[in-house]
Structure formats: structure tokens, C-alpha cells
C-alpha atoms as a PDB file:
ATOM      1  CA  UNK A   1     -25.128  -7.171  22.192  1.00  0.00           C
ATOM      2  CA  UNK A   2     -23.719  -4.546  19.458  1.00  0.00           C
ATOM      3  CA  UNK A   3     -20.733  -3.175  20.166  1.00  0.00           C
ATOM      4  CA  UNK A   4     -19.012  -0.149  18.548  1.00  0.00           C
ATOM      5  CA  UNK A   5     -15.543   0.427  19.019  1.00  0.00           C
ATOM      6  CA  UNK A   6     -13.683   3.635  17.305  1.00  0.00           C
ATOM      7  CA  UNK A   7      -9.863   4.034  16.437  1.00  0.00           C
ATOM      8  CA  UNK A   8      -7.601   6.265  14.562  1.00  0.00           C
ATOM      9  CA  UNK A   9      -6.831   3.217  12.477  1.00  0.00           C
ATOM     10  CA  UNK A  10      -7.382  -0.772  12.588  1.00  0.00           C
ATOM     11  CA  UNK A  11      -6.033  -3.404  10.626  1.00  0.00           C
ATOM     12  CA  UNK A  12      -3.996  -3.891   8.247  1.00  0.00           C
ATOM     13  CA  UNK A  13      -1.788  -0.719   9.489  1.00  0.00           C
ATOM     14  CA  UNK A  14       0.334  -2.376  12.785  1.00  0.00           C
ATOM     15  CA  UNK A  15       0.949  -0.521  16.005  1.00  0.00           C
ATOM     16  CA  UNK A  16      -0.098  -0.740  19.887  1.00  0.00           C
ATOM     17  CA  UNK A  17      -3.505   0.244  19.517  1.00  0.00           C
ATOM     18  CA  UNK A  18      -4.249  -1.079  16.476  1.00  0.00           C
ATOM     19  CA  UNK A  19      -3.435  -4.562  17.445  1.00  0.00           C
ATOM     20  CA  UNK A  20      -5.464  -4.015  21.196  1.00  0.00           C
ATOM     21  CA  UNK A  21      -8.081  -2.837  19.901  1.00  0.00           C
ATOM     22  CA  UNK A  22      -8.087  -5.686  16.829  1.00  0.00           C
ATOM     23  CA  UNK A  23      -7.746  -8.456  19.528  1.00  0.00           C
ATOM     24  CA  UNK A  24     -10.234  -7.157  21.476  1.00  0.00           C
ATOM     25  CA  UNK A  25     -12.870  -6.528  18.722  1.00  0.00           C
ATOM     26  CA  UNK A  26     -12.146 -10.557  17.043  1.00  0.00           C
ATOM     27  CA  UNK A  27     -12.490 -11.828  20.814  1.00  0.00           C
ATOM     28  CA  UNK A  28     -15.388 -10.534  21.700  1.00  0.00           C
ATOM     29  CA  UNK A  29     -16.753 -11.535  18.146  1.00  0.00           C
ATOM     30  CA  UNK A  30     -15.501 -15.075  18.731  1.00  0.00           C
ATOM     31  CA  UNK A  31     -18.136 -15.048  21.975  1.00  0.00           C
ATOM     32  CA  UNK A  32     -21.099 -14.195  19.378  1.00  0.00           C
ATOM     33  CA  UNK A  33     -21.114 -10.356  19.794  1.00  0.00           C
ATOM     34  CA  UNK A  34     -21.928  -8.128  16.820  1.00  0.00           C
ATOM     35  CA  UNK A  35     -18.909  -6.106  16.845  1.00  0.00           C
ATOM     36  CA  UNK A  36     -18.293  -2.897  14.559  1.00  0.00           C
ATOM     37  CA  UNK A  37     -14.986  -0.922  14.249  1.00  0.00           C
ATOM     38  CA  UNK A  38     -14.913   2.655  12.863  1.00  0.00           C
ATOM     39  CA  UNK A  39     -12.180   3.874  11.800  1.00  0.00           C
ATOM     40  CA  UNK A  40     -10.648   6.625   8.880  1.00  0.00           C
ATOM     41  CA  UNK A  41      -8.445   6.032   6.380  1.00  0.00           C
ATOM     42  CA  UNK A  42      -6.753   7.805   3.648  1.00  0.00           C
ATOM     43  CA  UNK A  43      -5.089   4.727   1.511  1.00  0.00           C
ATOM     44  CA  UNK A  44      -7.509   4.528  -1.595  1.00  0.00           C
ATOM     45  CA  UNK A  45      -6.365   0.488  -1.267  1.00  0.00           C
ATOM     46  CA  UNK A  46      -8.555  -0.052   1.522  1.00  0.00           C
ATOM     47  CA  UNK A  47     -11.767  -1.157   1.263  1.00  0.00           C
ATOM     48  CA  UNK A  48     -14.325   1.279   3.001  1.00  0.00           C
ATOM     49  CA  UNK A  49     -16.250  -1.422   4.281  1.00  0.00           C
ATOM     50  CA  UNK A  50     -14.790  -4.919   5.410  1.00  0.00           C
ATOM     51  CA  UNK A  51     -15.427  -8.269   7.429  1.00  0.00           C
ATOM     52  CA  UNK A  52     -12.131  -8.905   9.255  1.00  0.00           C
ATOM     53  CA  UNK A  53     -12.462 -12.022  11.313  1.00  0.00           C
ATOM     54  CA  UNK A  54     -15.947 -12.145  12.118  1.00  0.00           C
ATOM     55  CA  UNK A  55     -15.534  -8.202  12.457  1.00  0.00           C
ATOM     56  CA  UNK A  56     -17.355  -5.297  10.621  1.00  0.00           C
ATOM     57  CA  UNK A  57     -15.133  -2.492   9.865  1.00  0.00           C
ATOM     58  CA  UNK A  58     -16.408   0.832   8.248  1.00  0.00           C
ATOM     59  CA  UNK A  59     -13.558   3.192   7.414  1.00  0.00           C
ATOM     60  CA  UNK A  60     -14.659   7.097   6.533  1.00  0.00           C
ATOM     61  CA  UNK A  61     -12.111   8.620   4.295  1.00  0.00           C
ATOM     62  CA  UNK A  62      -9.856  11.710   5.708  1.00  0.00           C
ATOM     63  CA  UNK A  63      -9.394  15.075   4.174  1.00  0.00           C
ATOM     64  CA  UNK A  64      -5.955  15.246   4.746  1.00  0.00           C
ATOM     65  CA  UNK A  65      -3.414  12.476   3.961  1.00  0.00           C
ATOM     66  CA  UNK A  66      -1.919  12.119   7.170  1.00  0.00           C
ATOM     67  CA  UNK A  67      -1.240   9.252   8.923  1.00  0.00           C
ATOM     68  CA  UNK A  68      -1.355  11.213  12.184  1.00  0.00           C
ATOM     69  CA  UNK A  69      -3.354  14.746  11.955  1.00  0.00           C
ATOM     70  CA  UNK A  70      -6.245  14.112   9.571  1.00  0.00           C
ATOM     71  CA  UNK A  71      -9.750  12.991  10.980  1.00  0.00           C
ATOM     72  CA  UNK A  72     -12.745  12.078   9.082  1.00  0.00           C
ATOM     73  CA  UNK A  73     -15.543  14.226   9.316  1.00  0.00           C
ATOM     74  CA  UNK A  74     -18.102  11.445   8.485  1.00  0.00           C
ATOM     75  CA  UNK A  75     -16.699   9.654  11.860  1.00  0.00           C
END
């Protein structure tokens, strides 16, 4: 099964959701499911596309740096 799961951010940044939904994403891609997070970003560190722990992540850059009002129009 291929699973999509979106956030406002995933790992590395730490928080509530970020760590649900990044322990739900690596579990169900420890019981063989092809598991994709989307996410935004605006730290040019990042890589836009990642494997984290058997995980695909694909973050779209944001407009705006802000950690907490900008959104991605490619997501």
C-alpha cells in the first residue's frame, strides 16, 4: 500500500506532531508500506528530498520564512 501523509513540518525540527506523525510514518514503513511524507520547509539546509528511516520525505519550499504562517504553494 502507498501511503501519503502531510505535515507542516517533519523531522529534524522537534515538536508534538512532528514526532507523531514521524513514529507513525517509520512504523508503518517498518511493516513494508511505501510511506511518503510531504512537508514545506524554508531552511535552505534541508534537503528537498530525503530517505529518513525507510521513509520518503519531499519538502516544497515556502514563500515566507516563517516557521508558523508560510505554506508552500507546490504542497
Amino acid at each position: 500500500m502507498k501511503i501519503a501523509l502531510v505535515a507542516a513540518h517533519y523531522a529534524p525540527f522537534t515538536g508534538g506532531i512532528e514526532s507523531h506523525v514521524e513514529e507513525i510514518a517509520k512504523r508503518l514503513a517498518s511493516m513494508g508500506e511505501t510511506v511518503e511524507v510531504l512537508t514545506h520547509y524554508d531552511d535552505l539546509d534541508l534537503p528537498s528530498t530525503e530517505m529518513r528511516d525507510g521513509v520518503l520525505v519531499r519538502r516544497h519550499r515556502v514563500a515566507v520564512n516563517s516557521l508558523h504562517f508560510g505554506v508552500s504553494p507546490a504542497l
